[in-house]
PDB file of N, CA and C in Angstrom:
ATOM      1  N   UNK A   1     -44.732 -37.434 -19.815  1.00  0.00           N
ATOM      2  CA  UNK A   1     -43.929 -36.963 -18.694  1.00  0.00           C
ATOM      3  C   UNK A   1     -44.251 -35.484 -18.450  1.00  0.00           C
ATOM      4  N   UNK A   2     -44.556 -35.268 -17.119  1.00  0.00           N
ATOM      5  CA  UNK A   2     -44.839 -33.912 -16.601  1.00  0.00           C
ATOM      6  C   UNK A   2     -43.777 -32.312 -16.976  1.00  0.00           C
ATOM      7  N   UNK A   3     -43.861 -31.272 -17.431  1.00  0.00           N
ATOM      8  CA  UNK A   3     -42.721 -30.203 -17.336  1.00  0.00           C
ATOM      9  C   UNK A   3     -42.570 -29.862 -15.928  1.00  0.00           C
ATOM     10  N   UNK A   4     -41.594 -29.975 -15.710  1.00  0.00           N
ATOM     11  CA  UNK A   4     -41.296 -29.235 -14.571  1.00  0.00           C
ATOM     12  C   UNK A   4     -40.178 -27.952 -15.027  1.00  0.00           C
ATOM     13  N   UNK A   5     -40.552 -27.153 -13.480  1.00  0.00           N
ATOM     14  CA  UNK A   5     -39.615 -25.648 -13.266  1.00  0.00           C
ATOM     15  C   UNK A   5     -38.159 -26.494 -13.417  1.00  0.00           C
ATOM     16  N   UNK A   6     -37.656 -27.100 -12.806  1.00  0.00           N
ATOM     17  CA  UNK A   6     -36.413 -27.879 -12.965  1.00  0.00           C
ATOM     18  C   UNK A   6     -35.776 -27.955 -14.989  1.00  0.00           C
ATOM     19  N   UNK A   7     -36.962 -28.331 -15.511  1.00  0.00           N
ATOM     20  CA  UNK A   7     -36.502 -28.793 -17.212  1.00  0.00           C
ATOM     21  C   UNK A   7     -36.543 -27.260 -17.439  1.00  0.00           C
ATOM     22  N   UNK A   8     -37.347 -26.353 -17.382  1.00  0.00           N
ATOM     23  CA  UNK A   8     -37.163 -25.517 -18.155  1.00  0.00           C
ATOM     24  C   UNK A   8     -36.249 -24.139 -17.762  1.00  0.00           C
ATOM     25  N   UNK A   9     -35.650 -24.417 -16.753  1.00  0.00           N
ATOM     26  CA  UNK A   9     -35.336 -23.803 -16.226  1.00  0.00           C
ATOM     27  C   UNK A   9     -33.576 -24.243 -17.019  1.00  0.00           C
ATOM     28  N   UNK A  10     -33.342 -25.347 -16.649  1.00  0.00           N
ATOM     29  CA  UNK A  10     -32.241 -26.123 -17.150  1.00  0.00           C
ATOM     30  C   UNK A  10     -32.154 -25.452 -19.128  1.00  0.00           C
ATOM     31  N   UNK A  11     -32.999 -25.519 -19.845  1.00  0.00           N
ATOM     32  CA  UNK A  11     -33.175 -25.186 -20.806  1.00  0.00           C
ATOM     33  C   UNK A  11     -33.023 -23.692 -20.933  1.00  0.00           C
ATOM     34  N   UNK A  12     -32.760 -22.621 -19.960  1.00  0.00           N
ATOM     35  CA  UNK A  12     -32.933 -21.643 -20.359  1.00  0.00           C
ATOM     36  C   UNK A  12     -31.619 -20.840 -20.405  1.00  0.00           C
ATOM     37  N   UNK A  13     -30.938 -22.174 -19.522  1.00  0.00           N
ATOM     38  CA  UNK A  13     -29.365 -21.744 -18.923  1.00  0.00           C
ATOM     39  C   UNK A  13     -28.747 -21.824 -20.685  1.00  0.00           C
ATOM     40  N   UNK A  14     -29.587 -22.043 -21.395  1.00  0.00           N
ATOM     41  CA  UNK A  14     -28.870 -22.059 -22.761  1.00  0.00           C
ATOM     42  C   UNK A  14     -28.830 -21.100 -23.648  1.00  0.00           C
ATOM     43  N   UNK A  15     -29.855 -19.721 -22.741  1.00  0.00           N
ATOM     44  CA  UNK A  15     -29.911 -18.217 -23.605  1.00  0.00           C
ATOM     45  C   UNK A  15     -29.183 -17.362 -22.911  1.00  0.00           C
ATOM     46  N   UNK A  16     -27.886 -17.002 -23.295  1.00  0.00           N
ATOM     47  CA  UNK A  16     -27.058 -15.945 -22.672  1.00  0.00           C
ATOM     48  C   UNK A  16     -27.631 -14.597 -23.313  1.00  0.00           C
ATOM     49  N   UNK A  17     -27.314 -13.412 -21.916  1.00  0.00           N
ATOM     50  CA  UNK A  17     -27.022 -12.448 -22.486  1.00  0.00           C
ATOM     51  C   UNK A  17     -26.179 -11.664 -23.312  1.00  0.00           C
ATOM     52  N   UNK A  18     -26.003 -11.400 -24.689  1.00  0.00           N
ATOM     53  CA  UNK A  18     -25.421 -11.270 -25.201  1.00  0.00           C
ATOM     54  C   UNK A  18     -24.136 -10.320 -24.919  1.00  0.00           C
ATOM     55  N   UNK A  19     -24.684  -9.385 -24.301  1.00  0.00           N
ATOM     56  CA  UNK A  19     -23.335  -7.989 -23.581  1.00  0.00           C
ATOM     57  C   UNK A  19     -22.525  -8.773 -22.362  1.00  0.00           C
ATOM     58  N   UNK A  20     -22.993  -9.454 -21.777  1.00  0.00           N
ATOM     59  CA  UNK A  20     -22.636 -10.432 -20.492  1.00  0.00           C
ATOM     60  C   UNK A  20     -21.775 -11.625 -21.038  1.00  0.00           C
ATOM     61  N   UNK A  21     -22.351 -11.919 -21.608  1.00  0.00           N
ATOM     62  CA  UNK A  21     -22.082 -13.811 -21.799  1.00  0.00           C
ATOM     63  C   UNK A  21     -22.598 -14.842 -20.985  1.00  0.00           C
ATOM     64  N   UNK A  22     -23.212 -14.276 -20.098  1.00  0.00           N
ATOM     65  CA  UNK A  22     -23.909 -15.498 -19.171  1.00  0.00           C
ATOM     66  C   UNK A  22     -25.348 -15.664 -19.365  1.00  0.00           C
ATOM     67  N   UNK A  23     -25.952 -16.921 -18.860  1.00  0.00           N
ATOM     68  CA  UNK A  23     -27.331 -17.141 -19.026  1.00  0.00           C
ATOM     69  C   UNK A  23     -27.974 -16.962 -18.003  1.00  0.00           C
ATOM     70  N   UNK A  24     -29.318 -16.654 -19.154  1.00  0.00           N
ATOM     71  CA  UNK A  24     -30.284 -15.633 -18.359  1.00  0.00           C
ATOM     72  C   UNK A  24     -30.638 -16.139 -16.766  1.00  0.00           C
ATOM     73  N   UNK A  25     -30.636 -17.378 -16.393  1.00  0.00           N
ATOM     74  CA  UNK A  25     -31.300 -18.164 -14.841  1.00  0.00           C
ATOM     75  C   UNK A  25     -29.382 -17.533 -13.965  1.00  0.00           C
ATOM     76  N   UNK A  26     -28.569 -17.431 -14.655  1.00  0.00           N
ATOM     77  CA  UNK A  26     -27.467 -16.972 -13.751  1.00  0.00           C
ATOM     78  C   UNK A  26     -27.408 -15.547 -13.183  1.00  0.00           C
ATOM     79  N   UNK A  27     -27.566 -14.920 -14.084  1.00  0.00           N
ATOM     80  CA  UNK A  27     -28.141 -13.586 -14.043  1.00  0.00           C
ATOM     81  C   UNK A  27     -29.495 -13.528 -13.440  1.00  0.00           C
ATOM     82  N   UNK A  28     -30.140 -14.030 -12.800  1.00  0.00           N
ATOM     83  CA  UNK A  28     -31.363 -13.536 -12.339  1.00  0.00           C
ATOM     84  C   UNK A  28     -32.107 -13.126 -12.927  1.00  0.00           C
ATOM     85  N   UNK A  29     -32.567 -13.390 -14.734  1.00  0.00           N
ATOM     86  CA  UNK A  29     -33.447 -12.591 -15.418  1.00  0.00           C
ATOM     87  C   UNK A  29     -34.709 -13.263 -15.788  1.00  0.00           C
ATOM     88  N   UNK A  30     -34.676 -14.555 -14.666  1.00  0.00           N
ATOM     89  CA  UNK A  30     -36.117 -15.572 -14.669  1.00  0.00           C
ATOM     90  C   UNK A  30     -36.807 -15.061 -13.938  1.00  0.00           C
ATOM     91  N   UNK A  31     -37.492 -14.205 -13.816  1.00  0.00           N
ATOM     92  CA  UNK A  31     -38.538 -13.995 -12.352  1.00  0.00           C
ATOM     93  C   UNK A  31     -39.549 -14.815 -12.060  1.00  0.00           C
ATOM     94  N   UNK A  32     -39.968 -15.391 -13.199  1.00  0.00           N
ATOM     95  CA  UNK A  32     -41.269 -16.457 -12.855  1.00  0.00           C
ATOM     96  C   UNK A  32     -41.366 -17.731 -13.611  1.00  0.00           C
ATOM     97  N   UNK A  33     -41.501 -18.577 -13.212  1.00  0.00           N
ATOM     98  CA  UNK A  33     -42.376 -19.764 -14.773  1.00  0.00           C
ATOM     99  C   UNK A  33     -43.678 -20.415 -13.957  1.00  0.00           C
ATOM    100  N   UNK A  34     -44.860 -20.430 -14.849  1.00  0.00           N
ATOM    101  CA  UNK A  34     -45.483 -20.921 -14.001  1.00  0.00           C
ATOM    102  C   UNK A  34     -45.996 -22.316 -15.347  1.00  0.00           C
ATOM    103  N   UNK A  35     -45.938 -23.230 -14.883  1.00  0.00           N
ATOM    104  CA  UNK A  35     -46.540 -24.169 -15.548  1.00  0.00           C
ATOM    105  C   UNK A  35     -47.687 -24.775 -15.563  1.00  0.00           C
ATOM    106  N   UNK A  36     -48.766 -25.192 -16.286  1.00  0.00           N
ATOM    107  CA  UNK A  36     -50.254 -25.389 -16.598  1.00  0.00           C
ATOM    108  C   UNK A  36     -50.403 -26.628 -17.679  1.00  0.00           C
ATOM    109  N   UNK A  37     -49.753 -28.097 -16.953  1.00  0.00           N
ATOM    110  CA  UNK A  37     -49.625 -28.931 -17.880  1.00  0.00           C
ATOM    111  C   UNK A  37     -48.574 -28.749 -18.767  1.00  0.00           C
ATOM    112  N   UNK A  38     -49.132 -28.664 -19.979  1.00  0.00           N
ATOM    113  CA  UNK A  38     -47.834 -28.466 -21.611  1.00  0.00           C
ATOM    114  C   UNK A  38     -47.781 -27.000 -21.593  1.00  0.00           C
ATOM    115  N   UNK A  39     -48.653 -26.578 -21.192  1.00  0.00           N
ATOM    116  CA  UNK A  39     -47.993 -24.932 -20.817  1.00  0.00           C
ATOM    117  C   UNK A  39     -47.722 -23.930 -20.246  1.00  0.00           C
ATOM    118  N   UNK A  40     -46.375 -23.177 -20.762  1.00  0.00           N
ATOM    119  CA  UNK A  40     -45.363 -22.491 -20.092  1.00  0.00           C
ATOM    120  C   UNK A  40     -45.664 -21.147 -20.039  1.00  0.00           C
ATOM    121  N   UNK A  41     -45.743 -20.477 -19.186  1.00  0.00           N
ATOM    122  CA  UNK A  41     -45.645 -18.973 -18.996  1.00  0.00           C
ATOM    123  C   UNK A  41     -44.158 -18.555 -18.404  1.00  0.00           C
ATOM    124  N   UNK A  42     -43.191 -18.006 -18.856  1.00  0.00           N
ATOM    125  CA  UNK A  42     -41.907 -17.718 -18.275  1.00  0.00           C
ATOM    126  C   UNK A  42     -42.414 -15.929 -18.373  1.00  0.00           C
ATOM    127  N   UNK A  43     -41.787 -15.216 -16.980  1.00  0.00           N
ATOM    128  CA  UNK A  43     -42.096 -14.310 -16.850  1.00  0.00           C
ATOM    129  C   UNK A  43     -40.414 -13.401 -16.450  1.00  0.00           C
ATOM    130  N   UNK A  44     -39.607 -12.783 -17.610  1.00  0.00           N
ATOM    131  CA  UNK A  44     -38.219 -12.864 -17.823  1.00  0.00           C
ATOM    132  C   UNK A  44     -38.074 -10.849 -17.773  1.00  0.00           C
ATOM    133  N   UNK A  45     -37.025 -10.686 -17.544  1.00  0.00           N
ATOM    134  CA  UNK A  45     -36.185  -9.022 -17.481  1.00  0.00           C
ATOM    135  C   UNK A  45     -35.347  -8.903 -17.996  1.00  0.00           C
ATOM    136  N   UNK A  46     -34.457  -7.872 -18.814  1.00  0.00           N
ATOM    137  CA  UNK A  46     -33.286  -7.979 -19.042  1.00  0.00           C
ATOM    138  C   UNK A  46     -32.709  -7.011 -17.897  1.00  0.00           C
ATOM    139  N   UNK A  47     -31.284  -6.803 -18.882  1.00  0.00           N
ATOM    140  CA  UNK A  47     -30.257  -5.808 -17.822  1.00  0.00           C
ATOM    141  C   UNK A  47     -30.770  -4.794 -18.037  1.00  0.00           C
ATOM    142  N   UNK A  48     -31.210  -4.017 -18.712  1.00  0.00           N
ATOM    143  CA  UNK A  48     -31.525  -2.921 -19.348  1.00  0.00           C
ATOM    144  C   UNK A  48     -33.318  -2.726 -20.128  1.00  0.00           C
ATOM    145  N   UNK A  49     -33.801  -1.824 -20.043  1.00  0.00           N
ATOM    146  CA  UNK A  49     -35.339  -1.538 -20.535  1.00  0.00           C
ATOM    147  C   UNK A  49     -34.804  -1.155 -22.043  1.00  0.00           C
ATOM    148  N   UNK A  50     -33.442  -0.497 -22.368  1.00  0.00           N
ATOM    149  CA  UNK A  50     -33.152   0.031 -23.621  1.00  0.00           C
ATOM    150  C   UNK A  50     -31.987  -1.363 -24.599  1.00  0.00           C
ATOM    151  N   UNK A  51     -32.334  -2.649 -23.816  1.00  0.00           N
ATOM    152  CA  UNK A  51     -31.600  -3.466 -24.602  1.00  0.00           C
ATOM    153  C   UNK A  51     -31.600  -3.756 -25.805  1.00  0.00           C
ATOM    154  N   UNK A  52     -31.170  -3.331 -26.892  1.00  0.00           N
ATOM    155  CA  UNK A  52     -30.763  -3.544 -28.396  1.00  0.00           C
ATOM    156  C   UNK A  52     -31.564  -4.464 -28.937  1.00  0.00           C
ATOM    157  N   UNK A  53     -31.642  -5.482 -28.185  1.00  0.00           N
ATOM    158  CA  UNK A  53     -31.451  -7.005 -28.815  1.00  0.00           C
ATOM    159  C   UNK A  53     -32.805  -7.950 -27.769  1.00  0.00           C
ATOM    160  N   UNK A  54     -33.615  -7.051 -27.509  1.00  0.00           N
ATOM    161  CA  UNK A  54     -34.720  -7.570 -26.339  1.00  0.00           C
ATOM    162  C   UNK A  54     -35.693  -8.818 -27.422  1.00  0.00           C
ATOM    163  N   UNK A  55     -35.855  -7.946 -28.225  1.00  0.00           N
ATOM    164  CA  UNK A  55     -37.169  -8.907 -28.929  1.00  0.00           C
ATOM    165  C   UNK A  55     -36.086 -10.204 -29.358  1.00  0.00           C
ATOM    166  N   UNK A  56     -34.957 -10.234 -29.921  1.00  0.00           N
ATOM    167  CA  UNK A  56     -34.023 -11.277 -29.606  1.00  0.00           C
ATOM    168  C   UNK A  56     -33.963 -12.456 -28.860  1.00  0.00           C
ATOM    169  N   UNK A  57     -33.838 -12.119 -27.634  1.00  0.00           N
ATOM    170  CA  UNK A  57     -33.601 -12.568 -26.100  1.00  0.00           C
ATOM    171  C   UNK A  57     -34.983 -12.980 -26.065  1.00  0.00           C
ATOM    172  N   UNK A  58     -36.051 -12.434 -26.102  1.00  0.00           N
ATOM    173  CA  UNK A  58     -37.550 -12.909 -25.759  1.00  0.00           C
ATOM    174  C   UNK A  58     -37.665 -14.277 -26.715  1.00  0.00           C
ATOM    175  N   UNK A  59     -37.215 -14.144 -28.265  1.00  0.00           N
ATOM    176  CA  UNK A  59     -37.443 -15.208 -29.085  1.00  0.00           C
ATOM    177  C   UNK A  59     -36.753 -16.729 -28.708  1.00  0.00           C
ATOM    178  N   UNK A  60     -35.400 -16.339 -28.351  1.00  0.00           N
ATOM    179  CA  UNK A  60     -34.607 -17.398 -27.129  1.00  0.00           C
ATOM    180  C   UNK A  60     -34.654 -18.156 -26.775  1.00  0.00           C
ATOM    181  N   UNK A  61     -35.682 -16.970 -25.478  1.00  0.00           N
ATOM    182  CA  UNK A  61     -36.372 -17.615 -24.526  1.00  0.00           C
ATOM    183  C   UNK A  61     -37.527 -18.553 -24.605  1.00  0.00           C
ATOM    184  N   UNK A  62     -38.303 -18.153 -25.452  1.00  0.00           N
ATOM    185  CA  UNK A  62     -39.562 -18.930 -26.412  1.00  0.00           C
ATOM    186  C   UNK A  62     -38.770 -20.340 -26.605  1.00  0.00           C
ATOM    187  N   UNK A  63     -37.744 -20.011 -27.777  1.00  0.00           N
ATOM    188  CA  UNK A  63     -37.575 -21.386 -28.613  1.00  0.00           C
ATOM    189  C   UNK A  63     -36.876 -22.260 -27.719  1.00  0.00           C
ATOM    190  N   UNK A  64     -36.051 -21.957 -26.650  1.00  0.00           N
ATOM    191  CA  UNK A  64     -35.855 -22.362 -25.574  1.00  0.00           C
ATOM    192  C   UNK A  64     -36.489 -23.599 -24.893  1.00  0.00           C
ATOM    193  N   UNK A  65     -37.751 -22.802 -24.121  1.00  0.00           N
ATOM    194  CA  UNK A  65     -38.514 -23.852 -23.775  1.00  0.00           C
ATOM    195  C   UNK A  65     -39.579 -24.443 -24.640  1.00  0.00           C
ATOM    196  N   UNK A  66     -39.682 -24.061 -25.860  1.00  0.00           N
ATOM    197  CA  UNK A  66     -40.504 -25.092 -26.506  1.00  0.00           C
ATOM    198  C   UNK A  66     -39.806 -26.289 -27.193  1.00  0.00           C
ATOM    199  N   UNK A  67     -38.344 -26.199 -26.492  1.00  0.00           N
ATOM    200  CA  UNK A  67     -37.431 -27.598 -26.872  1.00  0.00           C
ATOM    201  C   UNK A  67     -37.636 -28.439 -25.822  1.00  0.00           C
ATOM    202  N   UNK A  68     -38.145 -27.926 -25.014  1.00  0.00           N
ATOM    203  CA  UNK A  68     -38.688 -29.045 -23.846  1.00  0.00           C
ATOM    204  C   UNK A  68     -39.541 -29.970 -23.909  1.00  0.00           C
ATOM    205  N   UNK A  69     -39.458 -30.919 -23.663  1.00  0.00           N
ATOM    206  CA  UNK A  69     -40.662 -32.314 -23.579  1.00  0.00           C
ATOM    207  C   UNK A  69     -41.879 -31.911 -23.032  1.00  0.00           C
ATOM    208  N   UNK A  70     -42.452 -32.194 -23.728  1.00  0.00           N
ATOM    209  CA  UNK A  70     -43.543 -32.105 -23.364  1.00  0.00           C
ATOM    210  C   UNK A  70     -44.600 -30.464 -23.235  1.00  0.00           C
ATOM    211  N   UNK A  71     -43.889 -29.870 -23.676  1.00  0.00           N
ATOM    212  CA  UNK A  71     -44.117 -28.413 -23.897  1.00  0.00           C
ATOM    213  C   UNK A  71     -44.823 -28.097 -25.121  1.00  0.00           C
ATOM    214  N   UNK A  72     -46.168 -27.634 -24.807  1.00  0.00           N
ATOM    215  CA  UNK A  72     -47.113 -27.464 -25.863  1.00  0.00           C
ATOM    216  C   UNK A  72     -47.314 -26.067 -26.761  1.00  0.00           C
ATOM    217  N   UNK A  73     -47.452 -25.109 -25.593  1.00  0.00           N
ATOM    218  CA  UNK A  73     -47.355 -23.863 -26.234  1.00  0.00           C
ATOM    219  C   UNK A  73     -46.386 -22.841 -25.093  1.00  0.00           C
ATOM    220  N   UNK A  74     -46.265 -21.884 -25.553  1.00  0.00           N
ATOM    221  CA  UNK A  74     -45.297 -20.992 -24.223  1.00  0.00           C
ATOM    222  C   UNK A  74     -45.731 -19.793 -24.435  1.00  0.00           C
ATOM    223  N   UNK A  75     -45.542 -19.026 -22.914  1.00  0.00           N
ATOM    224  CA  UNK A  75     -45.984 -17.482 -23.578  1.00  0.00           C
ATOM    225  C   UNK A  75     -44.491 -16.755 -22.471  1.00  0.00           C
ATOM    226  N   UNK A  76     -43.762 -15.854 -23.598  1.00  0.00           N
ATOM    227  CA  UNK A  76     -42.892 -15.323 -22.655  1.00  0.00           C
ATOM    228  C   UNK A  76     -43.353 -13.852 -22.461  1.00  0.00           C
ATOM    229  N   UNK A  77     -43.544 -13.137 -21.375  1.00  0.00           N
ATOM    230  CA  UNK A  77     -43.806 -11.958 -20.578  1.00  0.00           C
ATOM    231  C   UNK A  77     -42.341 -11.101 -20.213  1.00  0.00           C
ATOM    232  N   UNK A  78     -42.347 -10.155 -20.940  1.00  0.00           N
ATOM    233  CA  UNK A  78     -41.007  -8.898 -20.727  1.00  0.00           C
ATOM    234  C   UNK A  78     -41.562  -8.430 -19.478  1.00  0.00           C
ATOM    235  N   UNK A  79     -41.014  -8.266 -18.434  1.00  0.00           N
ATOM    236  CA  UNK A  79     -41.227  -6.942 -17.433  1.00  0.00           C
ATOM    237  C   UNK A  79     -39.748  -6.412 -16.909  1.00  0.00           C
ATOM    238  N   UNK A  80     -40.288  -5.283 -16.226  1.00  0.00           N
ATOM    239  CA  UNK A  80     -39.320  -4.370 -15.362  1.00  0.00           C
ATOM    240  C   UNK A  80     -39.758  -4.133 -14.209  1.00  0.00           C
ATOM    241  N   UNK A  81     -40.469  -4.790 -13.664  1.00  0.00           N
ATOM    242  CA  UNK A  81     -40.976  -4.950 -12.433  1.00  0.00           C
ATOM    243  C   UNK A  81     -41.036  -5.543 -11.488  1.00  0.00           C
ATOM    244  N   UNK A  82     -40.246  -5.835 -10.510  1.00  0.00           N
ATOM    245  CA  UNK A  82     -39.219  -4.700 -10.437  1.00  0.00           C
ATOM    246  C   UNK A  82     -37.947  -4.630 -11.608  1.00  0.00           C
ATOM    247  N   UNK A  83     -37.070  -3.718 -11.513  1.00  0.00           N
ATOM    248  CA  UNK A  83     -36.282  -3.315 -12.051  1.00  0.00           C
ATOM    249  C   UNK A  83     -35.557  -4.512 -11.950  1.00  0.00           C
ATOM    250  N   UNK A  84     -34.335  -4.968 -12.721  1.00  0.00           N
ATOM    251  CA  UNK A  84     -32.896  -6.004 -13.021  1.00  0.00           C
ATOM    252  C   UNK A  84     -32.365  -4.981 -11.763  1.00  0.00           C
ATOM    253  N   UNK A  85     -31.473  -5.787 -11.324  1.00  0.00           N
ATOM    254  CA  UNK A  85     -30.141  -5.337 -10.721  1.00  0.00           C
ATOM    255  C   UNK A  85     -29.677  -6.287 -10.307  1.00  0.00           C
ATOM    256  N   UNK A  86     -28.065  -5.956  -9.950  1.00  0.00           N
ATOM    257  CA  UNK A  86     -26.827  -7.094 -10.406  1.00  0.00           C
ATOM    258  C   UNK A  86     -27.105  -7.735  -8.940  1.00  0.00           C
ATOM    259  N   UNK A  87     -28.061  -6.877  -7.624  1.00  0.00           N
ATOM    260  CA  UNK A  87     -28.343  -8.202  -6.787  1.00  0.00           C
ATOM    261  C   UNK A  87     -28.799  -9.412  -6.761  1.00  0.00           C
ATOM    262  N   UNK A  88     -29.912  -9.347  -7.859  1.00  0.00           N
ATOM    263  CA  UNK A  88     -30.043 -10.706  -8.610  1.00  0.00           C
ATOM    264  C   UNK A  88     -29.148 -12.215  -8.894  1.00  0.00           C
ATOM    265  N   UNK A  89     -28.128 -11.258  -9.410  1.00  0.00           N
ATOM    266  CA  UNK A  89     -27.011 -12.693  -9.519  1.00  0.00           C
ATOM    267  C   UNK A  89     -26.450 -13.288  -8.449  1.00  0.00           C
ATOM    268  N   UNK A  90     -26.528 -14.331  -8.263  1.00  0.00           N
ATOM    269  CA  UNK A  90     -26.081 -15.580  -7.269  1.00  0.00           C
ATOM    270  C   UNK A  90     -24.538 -14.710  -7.214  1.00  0.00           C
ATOM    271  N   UNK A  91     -24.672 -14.592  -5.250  1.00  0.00           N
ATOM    272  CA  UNK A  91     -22.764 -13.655  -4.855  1.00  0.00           C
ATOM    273  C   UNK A  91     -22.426 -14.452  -5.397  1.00  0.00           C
ATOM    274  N   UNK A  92     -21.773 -15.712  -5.242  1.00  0.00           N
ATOM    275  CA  UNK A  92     -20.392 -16.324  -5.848  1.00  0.00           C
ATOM    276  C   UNK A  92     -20.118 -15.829  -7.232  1.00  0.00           C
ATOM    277  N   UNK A  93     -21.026 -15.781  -8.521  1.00  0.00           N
ATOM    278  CA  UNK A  93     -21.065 -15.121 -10.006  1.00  0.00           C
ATOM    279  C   UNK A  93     -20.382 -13.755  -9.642  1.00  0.00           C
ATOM    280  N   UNK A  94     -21.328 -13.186  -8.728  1.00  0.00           N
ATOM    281  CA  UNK A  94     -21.589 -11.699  -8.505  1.00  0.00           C
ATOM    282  C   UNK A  94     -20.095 -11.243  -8.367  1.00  0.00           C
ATOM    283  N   UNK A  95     -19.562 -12.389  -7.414  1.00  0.00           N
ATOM    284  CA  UNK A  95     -17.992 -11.959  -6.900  1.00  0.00           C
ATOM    285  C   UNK A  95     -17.089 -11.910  -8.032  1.00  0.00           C
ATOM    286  N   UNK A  96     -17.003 -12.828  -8.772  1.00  0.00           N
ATOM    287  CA  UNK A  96     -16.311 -13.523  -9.714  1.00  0.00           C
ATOM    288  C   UNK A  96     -15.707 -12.216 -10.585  1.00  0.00           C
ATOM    289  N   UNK A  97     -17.459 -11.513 -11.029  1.00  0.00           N
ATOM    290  CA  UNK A  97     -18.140 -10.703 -12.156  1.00  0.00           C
ATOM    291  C   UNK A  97     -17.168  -9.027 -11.211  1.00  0.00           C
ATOM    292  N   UNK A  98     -16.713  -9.297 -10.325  1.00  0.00           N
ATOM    293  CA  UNK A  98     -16.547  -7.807  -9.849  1.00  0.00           C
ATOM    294  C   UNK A  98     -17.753  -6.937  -9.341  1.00  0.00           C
ATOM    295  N   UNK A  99     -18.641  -7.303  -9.101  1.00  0.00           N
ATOM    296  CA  UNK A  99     -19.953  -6.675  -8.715  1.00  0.00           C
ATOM    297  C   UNK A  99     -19.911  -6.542  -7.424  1.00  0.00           C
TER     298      UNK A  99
END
C-alpha cells in the first residue's frame, strides 16, 4: 500500500508541542512532506529557533512517521524559513488559543 501525505500527516497529529500542547500539523509546523515511494522527507519548524527541546521534537517527528505503513526510511529537515508565526495556525485554533 502506497504512503500518502494524508497517513503521515495523520501520524504527526500525534507530536505535540510541548510549551503548547497541541500538535505539530495544528500549529502549522509541517511545511512540507514530500514522498518518494517508502520514503519520507518531512520538512518541519518550531515556535521558536531557541526551543529547549528541538532535537526532541525532530526525534518525534522521525519516530512518528516511521510508524507508518509502509515507510522505509525518513529524513526530517529543521528550518526557519520562513520564520513560525501564530498565522500559521488554522483561525478557528487561532481564536480559541487567544491569538
Amino acid at each position: 500500500m502506497a504512503v500518502t501525505e494524508k497517513d503521515v500527516r495523520k501520524a504527526l497529529k500525534e507530536v505535540k508541542d510541548p510549551e503548547l500542547g497541541l500538535d505539530l500539523v495544528v500549529l502549522g509546523l509541517i511545511y512540507d512532506i514530500e514522498i518518494d515511494d517508502a520514503e519520507v522527507k518531512a520538512t518541519i519548524s518550531l515556535t521558536s529557533p531557541f526551543c529547549p527541546v528541538a532535537g526532541q521534537i525532530v526525534e518525534d517527528v522521525r519516530t512518528a512517521i516511521e510508524g507508518v505503513d509502509g515507510v522505509d526510511d525518513v529524513e526530517v529537515e529543521l528550518t526557519f524559513e520562513p520564520p513560525w508565526t501564530p498565522d500559521r495556525i488554522a483561525p478557528l485554533i487561532r481564536a480559541s488559543l487567544g491569538l
